[in-house]
C-alpha atoms as a PDB file:
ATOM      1  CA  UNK A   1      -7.843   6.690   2.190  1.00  0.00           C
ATOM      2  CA  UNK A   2      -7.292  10.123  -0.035  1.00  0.00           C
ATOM      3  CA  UNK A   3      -8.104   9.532  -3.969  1.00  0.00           C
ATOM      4  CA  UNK A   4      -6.231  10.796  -6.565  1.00  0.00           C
ATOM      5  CA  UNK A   5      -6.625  11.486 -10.042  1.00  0.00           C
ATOM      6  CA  UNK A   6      -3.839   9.768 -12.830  1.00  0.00           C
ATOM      7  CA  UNK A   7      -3.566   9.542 -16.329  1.00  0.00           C
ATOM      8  CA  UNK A   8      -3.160   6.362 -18.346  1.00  0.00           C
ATOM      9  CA  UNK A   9      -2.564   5.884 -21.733  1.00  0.00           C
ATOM     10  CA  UNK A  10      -4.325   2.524 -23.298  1.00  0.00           C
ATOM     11  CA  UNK A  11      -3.796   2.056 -27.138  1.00  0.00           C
ATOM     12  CA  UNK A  12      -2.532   5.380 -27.253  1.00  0.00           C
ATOM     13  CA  UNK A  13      -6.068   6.623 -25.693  1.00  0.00           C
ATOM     14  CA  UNK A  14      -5.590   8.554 -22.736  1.00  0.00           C
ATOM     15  CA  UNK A  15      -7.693   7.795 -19.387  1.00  0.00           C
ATOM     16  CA  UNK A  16      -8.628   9.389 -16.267  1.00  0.00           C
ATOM     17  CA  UNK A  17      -8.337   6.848 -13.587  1.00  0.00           C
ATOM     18  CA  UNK A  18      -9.210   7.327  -9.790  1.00  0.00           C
ATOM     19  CA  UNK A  19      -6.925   5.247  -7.141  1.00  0.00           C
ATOM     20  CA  UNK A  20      -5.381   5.761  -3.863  1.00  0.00           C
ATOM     21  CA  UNK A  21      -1.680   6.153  -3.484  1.00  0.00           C
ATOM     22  CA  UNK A  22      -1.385   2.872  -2.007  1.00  0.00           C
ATOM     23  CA  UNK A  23      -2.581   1.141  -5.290  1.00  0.00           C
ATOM     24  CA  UNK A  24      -1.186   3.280  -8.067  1.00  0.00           C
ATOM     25  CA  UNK A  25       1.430   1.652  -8.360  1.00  0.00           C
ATOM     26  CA  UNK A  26      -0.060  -1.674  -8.907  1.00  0.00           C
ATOM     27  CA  UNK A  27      -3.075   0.028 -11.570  1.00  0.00           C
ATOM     28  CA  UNK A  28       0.139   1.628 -13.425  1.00  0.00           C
ATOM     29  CA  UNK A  29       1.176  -1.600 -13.804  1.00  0.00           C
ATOM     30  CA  UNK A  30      -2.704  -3.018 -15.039  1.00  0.00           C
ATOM     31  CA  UNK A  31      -2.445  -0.354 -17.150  1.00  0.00           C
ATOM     32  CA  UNK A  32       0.707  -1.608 -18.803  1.00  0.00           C
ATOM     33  CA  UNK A  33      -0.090  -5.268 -18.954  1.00  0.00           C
ATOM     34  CA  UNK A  34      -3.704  -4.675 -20.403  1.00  0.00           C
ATOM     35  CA  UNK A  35      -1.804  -1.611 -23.280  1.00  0.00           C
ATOM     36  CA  UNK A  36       0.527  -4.541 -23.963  1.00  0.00           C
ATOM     37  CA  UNK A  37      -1.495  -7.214 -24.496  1.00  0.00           C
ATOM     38  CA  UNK A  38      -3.906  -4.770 -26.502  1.00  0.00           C
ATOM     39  CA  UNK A  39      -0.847  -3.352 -28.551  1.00  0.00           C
ATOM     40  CA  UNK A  40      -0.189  -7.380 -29.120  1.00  0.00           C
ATOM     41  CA  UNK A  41      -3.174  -7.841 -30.880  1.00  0.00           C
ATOM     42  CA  UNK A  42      -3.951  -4.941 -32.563  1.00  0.00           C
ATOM     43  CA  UNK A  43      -0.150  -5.782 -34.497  1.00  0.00           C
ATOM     44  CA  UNK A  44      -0.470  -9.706 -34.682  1.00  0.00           C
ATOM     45  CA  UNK A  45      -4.122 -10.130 -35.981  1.00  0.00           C
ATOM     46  CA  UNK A  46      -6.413  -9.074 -38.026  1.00  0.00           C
ATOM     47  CA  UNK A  47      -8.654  -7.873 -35.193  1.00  0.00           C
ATOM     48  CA  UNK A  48      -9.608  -3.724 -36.183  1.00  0.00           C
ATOM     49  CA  UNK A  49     -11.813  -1.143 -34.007  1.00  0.00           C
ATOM     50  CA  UNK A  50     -10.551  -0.402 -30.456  1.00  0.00           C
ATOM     51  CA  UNK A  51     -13.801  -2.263 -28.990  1.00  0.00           C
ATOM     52  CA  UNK A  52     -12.796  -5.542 -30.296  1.00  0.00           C
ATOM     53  CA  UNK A  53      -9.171  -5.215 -29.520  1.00  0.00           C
ATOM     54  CA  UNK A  54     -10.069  -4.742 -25.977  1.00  0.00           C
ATOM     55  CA  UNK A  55     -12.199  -7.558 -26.101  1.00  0.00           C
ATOM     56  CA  UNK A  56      -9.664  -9.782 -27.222  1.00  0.00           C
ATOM     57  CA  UNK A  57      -7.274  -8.445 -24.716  1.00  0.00           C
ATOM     58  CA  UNK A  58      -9.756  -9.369 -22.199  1.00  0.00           C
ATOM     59  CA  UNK A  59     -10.305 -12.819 -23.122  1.00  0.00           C
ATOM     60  CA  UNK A  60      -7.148 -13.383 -23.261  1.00  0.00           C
ATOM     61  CA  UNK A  61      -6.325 -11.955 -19.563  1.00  0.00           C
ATOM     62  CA  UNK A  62      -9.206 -13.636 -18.121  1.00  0.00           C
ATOM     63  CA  UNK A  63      -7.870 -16.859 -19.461  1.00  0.00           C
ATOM     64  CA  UNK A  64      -4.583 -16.195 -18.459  1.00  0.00           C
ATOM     65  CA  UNK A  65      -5.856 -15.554 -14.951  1.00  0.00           C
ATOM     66  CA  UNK A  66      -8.226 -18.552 -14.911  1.00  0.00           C
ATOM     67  CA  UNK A  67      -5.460 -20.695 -16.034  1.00  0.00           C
ATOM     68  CA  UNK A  68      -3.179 -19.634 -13.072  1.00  0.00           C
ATOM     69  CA  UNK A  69      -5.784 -19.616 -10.666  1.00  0.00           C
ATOM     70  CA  UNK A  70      -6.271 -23.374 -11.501  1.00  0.00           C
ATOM     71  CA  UNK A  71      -2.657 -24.063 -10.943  1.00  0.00           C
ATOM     72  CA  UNK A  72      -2.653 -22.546  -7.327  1.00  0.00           C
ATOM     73  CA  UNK A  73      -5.891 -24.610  -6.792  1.00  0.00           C
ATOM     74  CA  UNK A  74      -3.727 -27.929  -7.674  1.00  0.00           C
ATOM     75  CA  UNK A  75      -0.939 -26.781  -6.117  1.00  0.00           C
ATOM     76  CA  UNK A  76       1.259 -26.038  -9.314  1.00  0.00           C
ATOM     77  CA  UNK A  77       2.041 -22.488  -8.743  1.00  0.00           C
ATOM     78  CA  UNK A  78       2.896 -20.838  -5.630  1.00  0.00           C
ATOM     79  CA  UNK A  79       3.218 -16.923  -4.656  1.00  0.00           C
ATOM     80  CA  UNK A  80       7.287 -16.255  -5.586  1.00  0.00           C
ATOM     81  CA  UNK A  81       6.995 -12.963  -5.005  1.00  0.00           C
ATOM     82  CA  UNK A  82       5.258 -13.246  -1.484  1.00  0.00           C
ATOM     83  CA  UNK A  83       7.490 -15.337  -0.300  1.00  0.00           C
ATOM     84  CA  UNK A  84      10.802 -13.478  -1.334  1.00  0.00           C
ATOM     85  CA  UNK A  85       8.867 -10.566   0.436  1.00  0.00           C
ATOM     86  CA  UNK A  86       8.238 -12.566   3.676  1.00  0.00           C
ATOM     87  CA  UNK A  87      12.132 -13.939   3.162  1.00  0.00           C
ATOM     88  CA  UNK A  88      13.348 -10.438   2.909  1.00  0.00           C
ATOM     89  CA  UNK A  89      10.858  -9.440   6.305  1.00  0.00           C
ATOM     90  CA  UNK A  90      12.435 -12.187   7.854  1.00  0.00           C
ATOM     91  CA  UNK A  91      16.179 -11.480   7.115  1.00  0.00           C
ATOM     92  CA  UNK A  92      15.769  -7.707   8.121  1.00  0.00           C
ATOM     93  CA  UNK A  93      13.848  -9.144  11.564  1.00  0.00           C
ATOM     94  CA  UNK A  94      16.800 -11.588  12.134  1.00  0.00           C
ATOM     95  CA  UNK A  95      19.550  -9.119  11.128  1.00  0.00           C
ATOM     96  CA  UNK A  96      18.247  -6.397  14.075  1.00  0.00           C
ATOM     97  CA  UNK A  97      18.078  -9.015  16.450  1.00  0.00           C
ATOM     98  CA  UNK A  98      22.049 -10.233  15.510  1.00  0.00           C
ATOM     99  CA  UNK A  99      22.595  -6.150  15.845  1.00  0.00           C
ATOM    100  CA  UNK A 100      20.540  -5.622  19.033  1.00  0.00           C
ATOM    101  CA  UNK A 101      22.429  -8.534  21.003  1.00  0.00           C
ATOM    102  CA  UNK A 102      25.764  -7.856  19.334  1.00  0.00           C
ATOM    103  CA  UNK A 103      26.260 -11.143  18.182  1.00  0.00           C
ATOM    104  CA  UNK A 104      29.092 -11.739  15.764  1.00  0.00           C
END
């Protein structure tokens, strides 16, 4: 697995992160969830100094996360995006077959 080197700009700070190609795209997308939610704060509270905003921001994606992870625990939430991916695996898989056999 080959790292790279990508920048990332947090609260208009810019960052040197390390990933592999495989997950940049899903830290690029970190990266804009945890800017957001610090942006959020930093314009809707009273909150000043980049520490505390980030602090904040944390919190408030830690609870978000605990929250959801308690829903999949009862059984409120389920994986949507999974399972369109597994639908769309499935779909492909079944359309080759129907083209394979020539079935109409």
């Amino acid at each position: 697995m080959t790292t790279k080197q990508i920048e990332a700009t947090i609260l208009g700070q810019s960052y040197r992160l390390a990933c592999s190609a495989e997950t940049e795209a899903a830290l690029l997308e970190a990266v804009a969830r945890v800017d957001a939610e610090m942006s959020k704060i930093r314009n809707h509270s009273t909150v000043r100094g980049q520490d505390r905003i980030a602090v904040m921001a944390a919190l408030s994606l830690a609870s978000e996360l605990l929250r959801l992870q308690t829903s999949v625990r009862h059984g409120e939430a389920f994986p949507a995006e999974e399972i369109r991916r597994t639908m769309r695996q499935m779909n492909d898989q079944l359309g080759a077959v129907i083209q394979q056999y020539g079935v109409q």
